[in-house]
Protein backbone atom coordinates (compact mmCIF):
# COMPACT_ATOMS: atom_id res chain seq x y z
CA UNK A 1 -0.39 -7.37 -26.31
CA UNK A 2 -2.24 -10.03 -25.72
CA UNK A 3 -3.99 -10.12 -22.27
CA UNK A 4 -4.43 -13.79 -20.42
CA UNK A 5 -7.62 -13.43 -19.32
CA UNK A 6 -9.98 -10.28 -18.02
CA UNK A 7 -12.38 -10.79 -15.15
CA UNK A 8 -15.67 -11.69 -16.49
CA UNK A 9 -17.66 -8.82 -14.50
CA UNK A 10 -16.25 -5.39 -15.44
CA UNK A 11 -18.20 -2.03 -14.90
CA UNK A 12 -19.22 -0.24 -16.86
CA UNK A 13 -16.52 2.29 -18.38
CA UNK A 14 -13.59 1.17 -15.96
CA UNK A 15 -11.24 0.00 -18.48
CA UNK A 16 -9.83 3.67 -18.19
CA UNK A 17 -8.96 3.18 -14.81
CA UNK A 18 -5.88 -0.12 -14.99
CA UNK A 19 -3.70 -0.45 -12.11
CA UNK A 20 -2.78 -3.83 -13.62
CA UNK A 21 -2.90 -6.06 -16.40
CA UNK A 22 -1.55 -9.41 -17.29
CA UNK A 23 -0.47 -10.99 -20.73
CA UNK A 24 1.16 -14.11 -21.98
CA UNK A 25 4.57 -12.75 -20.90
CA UNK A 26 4.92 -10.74 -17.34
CA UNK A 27 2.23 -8.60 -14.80
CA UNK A 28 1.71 -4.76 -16.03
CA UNK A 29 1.79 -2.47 -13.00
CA UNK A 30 0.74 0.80 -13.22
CA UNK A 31 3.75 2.97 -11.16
CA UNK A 32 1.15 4.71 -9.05
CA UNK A 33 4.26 6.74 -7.52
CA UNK A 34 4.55 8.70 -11.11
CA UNK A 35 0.97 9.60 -11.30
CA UNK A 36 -0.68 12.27 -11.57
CA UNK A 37 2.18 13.60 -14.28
CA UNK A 38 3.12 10.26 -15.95
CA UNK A 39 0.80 6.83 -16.40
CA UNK A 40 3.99 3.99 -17.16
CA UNK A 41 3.37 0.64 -16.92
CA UNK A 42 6.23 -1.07 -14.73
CA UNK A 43 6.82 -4.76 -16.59
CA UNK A 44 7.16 -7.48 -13.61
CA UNK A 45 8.38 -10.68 -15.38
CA UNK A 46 9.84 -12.15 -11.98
CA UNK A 47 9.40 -13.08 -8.68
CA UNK A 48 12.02 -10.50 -7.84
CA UNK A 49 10.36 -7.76 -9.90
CA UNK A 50 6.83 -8.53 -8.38
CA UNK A 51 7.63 -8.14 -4.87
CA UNK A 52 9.51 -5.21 -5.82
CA UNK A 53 6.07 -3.67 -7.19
CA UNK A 54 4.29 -4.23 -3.89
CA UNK A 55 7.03 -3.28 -1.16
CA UNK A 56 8.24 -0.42 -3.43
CA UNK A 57 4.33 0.83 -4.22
CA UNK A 58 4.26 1.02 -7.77
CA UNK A 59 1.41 -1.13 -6.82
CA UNK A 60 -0.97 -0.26 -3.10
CA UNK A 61 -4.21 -1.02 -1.64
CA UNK A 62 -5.08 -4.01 -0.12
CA UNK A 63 -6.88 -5.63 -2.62
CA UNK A 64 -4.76 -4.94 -5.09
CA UNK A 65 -1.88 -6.39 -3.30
CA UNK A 66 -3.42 -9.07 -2.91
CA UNK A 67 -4.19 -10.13 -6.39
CA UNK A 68 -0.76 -9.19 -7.68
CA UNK A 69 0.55 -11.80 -5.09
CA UNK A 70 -1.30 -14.25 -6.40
CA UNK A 71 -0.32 -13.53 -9.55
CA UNK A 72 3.07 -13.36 -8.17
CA UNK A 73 3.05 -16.84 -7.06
CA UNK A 74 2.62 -18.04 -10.66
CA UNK A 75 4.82 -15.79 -12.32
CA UNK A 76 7.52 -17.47 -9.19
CA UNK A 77 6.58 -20.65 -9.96
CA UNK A 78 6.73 -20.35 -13.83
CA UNK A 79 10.02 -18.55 -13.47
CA UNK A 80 11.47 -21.37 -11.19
CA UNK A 81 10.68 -24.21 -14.32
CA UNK A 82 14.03 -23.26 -15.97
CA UNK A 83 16.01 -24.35 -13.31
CA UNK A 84 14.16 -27.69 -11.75
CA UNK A 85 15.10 -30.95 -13.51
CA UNK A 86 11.81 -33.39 -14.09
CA UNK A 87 10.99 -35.57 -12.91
CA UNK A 88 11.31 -34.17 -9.17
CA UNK A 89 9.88 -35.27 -6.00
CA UNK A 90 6.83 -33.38 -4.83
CA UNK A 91 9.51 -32.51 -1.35
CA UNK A 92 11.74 -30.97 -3.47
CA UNK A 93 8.80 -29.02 -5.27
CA UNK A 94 7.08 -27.91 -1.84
CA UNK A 95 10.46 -25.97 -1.12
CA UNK A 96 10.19 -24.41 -4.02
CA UNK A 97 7.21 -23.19 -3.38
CA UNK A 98 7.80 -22.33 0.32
CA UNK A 99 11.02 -19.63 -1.18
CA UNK A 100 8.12 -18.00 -2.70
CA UNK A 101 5.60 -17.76 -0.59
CA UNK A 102 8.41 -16.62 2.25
CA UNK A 103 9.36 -14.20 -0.34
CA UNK A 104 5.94 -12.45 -1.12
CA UNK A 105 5.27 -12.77 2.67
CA UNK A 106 7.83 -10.15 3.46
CA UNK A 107 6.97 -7.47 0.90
CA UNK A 108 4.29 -5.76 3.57
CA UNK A 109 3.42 -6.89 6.62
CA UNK A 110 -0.03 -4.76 7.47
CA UNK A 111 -2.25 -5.53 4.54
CA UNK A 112 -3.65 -8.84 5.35
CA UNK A 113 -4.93 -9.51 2.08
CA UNK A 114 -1.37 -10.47 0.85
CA UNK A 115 -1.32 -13.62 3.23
CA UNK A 116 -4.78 -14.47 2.40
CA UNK A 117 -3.69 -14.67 -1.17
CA UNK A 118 -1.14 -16.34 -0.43
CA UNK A 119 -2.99 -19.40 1.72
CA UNK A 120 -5.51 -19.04 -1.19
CA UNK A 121 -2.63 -19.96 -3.44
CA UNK A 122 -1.25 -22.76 -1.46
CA UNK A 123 -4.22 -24.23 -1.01
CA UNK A 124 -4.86 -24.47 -5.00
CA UNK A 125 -1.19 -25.82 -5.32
CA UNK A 126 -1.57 -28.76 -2.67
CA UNK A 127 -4.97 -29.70 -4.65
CA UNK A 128 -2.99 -29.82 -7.78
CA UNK A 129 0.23 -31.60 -6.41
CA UNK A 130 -2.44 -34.29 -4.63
CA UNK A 131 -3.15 -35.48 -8.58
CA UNK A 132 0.12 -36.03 -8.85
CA UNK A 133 0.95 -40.06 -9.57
CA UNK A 134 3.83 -41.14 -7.06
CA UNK A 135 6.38 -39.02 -5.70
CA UNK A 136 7.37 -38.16 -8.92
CA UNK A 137 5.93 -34.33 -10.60
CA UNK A 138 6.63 -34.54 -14.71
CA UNK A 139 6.97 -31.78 -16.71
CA UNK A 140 3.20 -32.62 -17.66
CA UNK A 141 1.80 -32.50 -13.96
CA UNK A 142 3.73 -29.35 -13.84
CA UNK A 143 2.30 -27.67 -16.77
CA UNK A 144 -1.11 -28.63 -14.88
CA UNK A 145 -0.09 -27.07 -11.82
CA UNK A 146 0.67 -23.87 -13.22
CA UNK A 147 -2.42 -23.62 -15.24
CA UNK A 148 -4.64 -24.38 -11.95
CA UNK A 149 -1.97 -21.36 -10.11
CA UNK A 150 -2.83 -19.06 -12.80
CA UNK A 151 -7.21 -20.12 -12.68
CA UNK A 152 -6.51 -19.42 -8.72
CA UNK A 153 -5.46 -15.89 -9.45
CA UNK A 154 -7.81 -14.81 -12.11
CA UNK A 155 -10.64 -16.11 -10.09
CA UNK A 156 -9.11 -14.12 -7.27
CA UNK A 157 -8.83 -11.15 -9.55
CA UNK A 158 -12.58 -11.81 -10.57
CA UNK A 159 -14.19 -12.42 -6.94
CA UNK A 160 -12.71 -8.82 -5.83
CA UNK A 161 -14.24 -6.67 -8.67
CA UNK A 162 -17.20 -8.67 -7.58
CA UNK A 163 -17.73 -7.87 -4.10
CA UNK A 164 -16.64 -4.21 -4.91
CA UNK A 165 -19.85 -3.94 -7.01
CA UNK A 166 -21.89 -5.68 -4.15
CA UNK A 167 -19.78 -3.26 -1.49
CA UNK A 168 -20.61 -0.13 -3.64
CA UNK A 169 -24.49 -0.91 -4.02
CA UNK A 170 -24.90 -1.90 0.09
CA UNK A 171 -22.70 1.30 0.86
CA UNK A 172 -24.23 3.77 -1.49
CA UNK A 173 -27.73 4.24 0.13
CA UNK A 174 -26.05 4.80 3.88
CA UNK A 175 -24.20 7.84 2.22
CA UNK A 176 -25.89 11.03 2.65
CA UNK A 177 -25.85 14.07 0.56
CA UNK A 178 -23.36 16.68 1.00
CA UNK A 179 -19.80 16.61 1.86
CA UNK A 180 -18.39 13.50 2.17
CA UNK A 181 -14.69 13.02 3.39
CA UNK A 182 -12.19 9.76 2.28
CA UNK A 183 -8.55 9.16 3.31
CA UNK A 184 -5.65 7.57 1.27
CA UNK A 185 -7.15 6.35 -2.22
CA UNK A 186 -9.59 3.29 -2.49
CA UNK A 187 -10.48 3.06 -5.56
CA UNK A 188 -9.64 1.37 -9.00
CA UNK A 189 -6.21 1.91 -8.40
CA UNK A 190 -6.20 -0.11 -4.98
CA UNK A 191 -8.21 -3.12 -6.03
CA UNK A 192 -9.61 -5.45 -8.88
CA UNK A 193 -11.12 -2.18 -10.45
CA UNK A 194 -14.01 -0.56 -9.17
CA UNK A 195 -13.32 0.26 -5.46
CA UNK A 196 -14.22 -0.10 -2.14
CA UNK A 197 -14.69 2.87 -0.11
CA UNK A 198 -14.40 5.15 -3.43
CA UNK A 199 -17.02 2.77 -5.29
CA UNK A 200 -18.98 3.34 -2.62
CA UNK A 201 -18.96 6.85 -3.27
CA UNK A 202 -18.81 6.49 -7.08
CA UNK A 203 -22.04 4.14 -6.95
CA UNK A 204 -23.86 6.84 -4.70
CA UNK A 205 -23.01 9.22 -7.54
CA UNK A 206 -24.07 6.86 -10.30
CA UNK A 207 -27.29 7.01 -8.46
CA UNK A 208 -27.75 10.58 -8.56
CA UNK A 209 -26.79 11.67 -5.31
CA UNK A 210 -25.93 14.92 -4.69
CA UNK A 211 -22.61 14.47 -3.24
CA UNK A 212 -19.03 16.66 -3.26
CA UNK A 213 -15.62 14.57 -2.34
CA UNK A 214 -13.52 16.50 0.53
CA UNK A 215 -9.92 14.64 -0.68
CA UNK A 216 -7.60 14.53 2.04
CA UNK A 217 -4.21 14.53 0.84
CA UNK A 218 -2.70 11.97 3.17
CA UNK A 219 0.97 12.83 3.69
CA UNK A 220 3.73 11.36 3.23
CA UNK A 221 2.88 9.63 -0.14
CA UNK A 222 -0.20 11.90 -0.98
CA UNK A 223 -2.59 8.75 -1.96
CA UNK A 224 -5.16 11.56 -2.02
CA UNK A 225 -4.20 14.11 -4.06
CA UNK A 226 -2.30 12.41 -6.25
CA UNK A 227 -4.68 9.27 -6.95
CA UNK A 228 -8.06 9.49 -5.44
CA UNK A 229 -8.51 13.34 -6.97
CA UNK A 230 -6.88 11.94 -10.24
CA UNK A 231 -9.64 8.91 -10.22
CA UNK A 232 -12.50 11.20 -9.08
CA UNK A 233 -11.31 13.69 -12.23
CA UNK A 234 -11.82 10.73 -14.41
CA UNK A 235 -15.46 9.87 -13.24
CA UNK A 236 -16.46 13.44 -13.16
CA UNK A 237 -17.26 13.32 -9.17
CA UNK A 238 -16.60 16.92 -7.68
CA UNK A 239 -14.12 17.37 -5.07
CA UNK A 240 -11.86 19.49 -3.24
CA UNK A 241 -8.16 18.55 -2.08
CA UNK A 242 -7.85 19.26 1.40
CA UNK A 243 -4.88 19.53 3.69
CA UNK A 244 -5.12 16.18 6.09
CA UNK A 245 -5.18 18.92 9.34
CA UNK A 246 -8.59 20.83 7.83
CA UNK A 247 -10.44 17.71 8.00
CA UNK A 248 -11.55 18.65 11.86
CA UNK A 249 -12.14 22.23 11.19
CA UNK A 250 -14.44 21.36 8.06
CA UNK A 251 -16.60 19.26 10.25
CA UNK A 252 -17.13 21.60 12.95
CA UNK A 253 -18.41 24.07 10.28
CA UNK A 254 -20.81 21.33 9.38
CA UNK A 255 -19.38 20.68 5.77
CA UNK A 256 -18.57 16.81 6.32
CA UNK A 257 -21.81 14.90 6.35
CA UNK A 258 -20.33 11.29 6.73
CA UNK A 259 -16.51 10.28 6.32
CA UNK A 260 -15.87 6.97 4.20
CA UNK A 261 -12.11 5.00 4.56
CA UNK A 262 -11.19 1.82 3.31
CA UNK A 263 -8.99 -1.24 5.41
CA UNK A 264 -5.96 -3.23 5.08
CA UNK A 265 -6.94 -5.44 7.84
CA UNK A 266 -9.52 -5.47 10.38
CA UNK A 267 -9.34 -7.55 13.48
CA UNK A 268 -12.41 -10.26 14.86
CA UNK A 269 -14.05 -7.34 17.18
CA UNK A 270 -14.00 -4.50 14.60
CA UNK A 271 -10.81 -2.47 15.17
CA UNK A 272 -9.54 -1.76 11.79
CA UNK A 273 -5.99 -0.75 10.55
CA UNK A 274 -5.97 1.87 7.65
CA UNK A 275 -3.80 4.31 6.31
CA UNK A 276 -1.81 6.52 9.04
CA UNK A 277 -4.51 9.48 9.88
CA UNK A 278 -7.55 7.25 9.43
CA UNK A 279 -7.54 6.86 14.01
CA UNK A 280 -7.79 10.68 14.04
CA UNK A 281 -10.56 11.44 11.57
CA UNK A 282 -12.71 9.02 13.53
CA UNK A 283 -11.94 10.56 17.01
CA UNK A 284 -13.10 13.96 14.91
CA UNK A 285 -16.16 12.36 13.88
CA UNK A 286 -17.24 10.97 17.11
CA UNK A 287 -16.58 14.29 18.49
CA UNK A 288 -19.24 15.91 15.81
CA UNK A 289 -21.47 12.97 15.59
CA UNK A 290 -20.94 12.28 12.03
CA UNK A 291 -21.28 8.88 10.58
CA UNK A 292 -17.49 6.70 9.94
CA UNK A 293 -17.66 3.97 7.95
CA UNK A 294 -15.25 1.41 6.68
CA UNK A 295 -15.43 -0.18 3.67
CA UNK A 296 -14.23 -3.83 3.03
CA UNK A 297 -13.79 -7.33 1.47
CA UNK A 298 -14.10 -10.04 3.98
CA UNK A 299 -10.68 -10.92 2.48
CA UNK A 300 -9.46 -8.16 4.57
CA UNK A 301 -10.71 -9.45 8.27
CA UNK A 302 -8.37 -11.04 9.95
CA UNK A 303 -10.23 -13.07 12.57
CA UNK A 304 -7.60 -15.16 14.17
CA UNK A 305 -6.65 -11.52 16.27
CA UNK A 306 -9.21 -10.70 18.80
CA UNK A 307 -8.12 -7.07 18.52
CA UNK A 308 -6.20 -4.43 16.65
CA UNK A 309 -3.55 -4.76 19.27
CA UNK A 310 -2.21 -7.52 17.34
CA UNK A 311 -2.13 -5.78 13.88
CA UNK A 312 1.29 -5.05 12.71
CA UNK A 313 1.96 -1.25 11.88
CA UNK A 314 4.54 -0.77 9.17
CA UNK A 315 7.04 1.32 9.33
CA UNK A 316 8.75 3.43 6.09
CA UNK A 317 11.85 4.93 5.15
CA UNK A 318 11.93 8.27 6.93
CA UNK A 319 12.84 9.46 3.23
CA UNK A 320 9.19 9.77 2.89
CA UNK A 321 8.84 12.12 5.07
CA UNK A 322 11.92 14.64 4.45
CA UNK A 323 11.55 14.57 1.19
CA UNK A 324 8.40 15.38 -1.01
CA UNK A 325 8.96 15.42 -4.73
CA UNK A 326 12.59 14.07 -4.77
CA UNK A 327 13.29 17.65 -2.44
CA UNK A 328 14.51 18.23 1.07
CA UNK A 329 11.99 19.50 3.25
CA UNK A 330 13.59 19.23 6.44
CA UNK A 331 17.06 20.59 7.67
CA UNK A 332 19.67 18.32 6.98
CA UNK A 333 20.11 15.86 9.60
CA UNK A 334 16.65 15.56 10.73
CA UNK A 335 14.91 12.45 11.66
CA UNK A 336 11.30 11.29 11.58
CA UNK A 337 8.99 8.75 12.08
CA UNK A 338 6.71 6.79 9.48
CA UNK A 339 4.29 4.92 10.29
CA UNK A 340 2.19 4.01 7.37
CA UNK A 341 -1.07 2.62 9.18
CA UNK A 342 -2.64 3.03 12.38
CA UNK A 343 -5.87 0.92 14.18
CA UNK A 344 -9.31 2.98 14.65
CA UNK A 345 -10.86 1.18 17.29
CA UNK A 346 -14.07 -0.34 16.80
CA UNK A 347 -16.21 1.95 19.11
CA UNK A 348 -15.11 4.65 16.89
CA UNK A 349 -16.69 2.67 13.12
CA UNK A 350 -20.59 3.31 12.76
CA UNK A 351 -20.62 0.74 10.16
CA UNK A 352 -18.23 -1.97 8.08
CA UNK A 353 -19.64 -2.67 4.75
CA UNK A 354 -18.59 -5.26 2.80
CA UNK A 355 -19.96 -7.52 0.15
CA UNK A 356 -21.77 -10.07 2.32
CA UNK A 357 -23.68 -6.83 3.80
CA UNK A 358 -23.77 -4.36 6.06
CA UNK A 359 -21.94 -4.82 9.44
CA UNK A 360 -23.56 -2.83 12.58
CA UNK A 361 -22.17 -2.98 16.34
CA UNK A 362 -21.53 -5.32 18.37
CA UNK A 363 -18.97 -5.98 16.01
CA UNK A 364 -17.37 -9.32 17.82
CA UNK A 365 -21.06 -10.97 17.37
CA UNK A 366 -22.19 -9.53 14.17
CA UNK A 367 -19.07 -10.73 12.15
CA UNK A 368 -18.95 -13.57 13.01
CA UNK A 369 -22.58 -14.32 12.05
CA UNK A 370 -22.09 -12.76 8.50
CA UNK A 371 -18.74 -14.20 7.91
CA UNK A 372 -20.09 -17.46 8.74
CA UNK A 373 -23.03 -17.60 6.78
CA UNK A 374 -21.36 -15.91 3.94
């Protein structure tokens, strides 16, 4: 097939590593709930189809969420020519476009990069309906509009495998040698395609660092070992798969030198919201004195909340949790709770990195200053 467009910046042998790809027709998703056993491409030629991908996670990570929603918003608004009659008013138009956005909007609610694609999105459709002559959109104007929607997303697309390089390079020199713990899966998989807190680590080993990966294996949905040790295995990085509760006893024996974790969304002082687990490994780090850092787009700060008490925590099926490969677990009849993030305080972060630089405490002060002169 014939692929639309790929982001001008790729790394260096990456193409191995495709959690998406887009062509002429529909949005290929890698099913990143098959792998390690089975790499299928899910084919999402609707709106319907898309937001499936993302609440359903065939598709996960921030980043990556985020670009497929922009993508999403095309492949909505491309879908929805069939049934509008031209020449419409630009009113009638603006509801279509508000039935997508509302629909994307709901898929997840903690990743914040979704709704920053989304306003990115909006804001390239209200440029492109402004051209518009009248009150009128033709089919013509349309056909415009939908080729600025789908520039929006590929440049969207583009500017995240960017910053991951820039992320990777700042990140890679704090990193030390040794053992050095990640949560959940950051890589390739969960963005544009290089990483954030895994490129970090990839870039540090690219550099010749002398580094071993302690996987955790983040239950329920085992993001760890089932995607970060199958990306590491693919780059040829070392590492071990470790139960999530050996994490505290490995640092106390002095085999964690730093611990590394990605974000979904992190507030304007610092706290940051990550996949459930990520709160306790820094508590265990601050305890041992060893070095937490986050690693993150500024797409994923979400400055109009002054604090991570204002992040929402999703929720999951509690399927997740009694079940693990399609078998009980549990007696029959049990309940459970499954909450997918949770919010490290700020206090507990040594450092954000993201591709405008390096972020040190105070983190109210300091973000603002980069953000703003980024």
């Amino acid at each position: 097939m014939k692929e639309i467009k790929r982001p001008l910046i790729e790394p260096k042998e990456a193409d191995f590593i495709k959690a998406f790809y887009w062509d002429t027709s529909a949005l290929f998703i890698l099913d990143q709930r098959r792998l390690p056993s089975k790499e299928l491409y899910y084919r999402a030629d609707t709106l319907r189809k898309v937001r499936y991908s993302i609440r359903e996670m065939l598709v996960r990570g921030a980043p990556a969420i985020g670009i497929v929603t922009a993508i999403g918003v095309y492949i909505g608004l491309k879908e929805a020519q069939a049934k509008l009659t031209f020449p419409l008013t630009q009113k009638a138009l603006l509801r279509v476009f508000a039935g997508l956005e509302k629909s994307l909007s709901t898929a997840r609610p903690t990743a914040v990069n979704l709704f920053w694609a989304l306003k990115r999105m909006k804001e390239a459709f209200q440029r492109s309906l402004g051209k518009a002559p009248g009150e009128k959109v033709s089919k013509k104007t349309f056909k415009e509009l939908l080729e600025s929607l789908r520039n929006e997303a590929l440049s969207i697309w583009e500017e995240d495998l960017r910053a991951n390089l820039k992320m990777a390079e700042y990140g890679s020199d704090l990193l030390p040698e040794g053992g050095i713990l990640t949560h959940c899966n950051t890589g390739a998989l969960a963005t544009g395609g290089y990483g954030t807190a895994l490129g970090v680590i990839r870039r540090a080993f690219e550099k010749g660092k002398k580094i071993h990966i302690w996987v955790d294996e983040t239950r329920p949905f085992l993001q760890g070992a089932r995607l970060t040790a199958w990306e590491l295995s693919k780059l040829r990085i070392p590492f071990k798969i470790i139960t999530d509760n050996s994490a505290g006893y490995l640092m106390k024996r002095g085999e964690v030198k730093a611990i590394i974790v990605g974000a979904d969304r992190i507030a304007g002082n610092g706290d940051t919201a990550n996949k459930i687990g990520t709160y306790s490994l820094s508590v265990l780090a601050k305890e041992h004195g060893i070095p937490f850092y986050v690693a993150a787009p500024s797409s994923t700060f979400d400055l109009n909340l002054t604090s991570g008490e204002g992040i929402p925590v999703e929720v999951r099926s509690e399927r997740e949790v009694l079940f693990c490969g399609g078998r009980p677990i549990a007696p029959e009849g049990s309940q459970a709770l499954n909450l997918a993030f949770d919010v490290t305080p700020a206090e507990n972060i040594t450092a954000i990195i993201t591709e405008q630089g390096v972020i040190s405490p105070p983190y109210r002060q300091n973000i603002q200053n980069l953000l703003r002169d980024g």
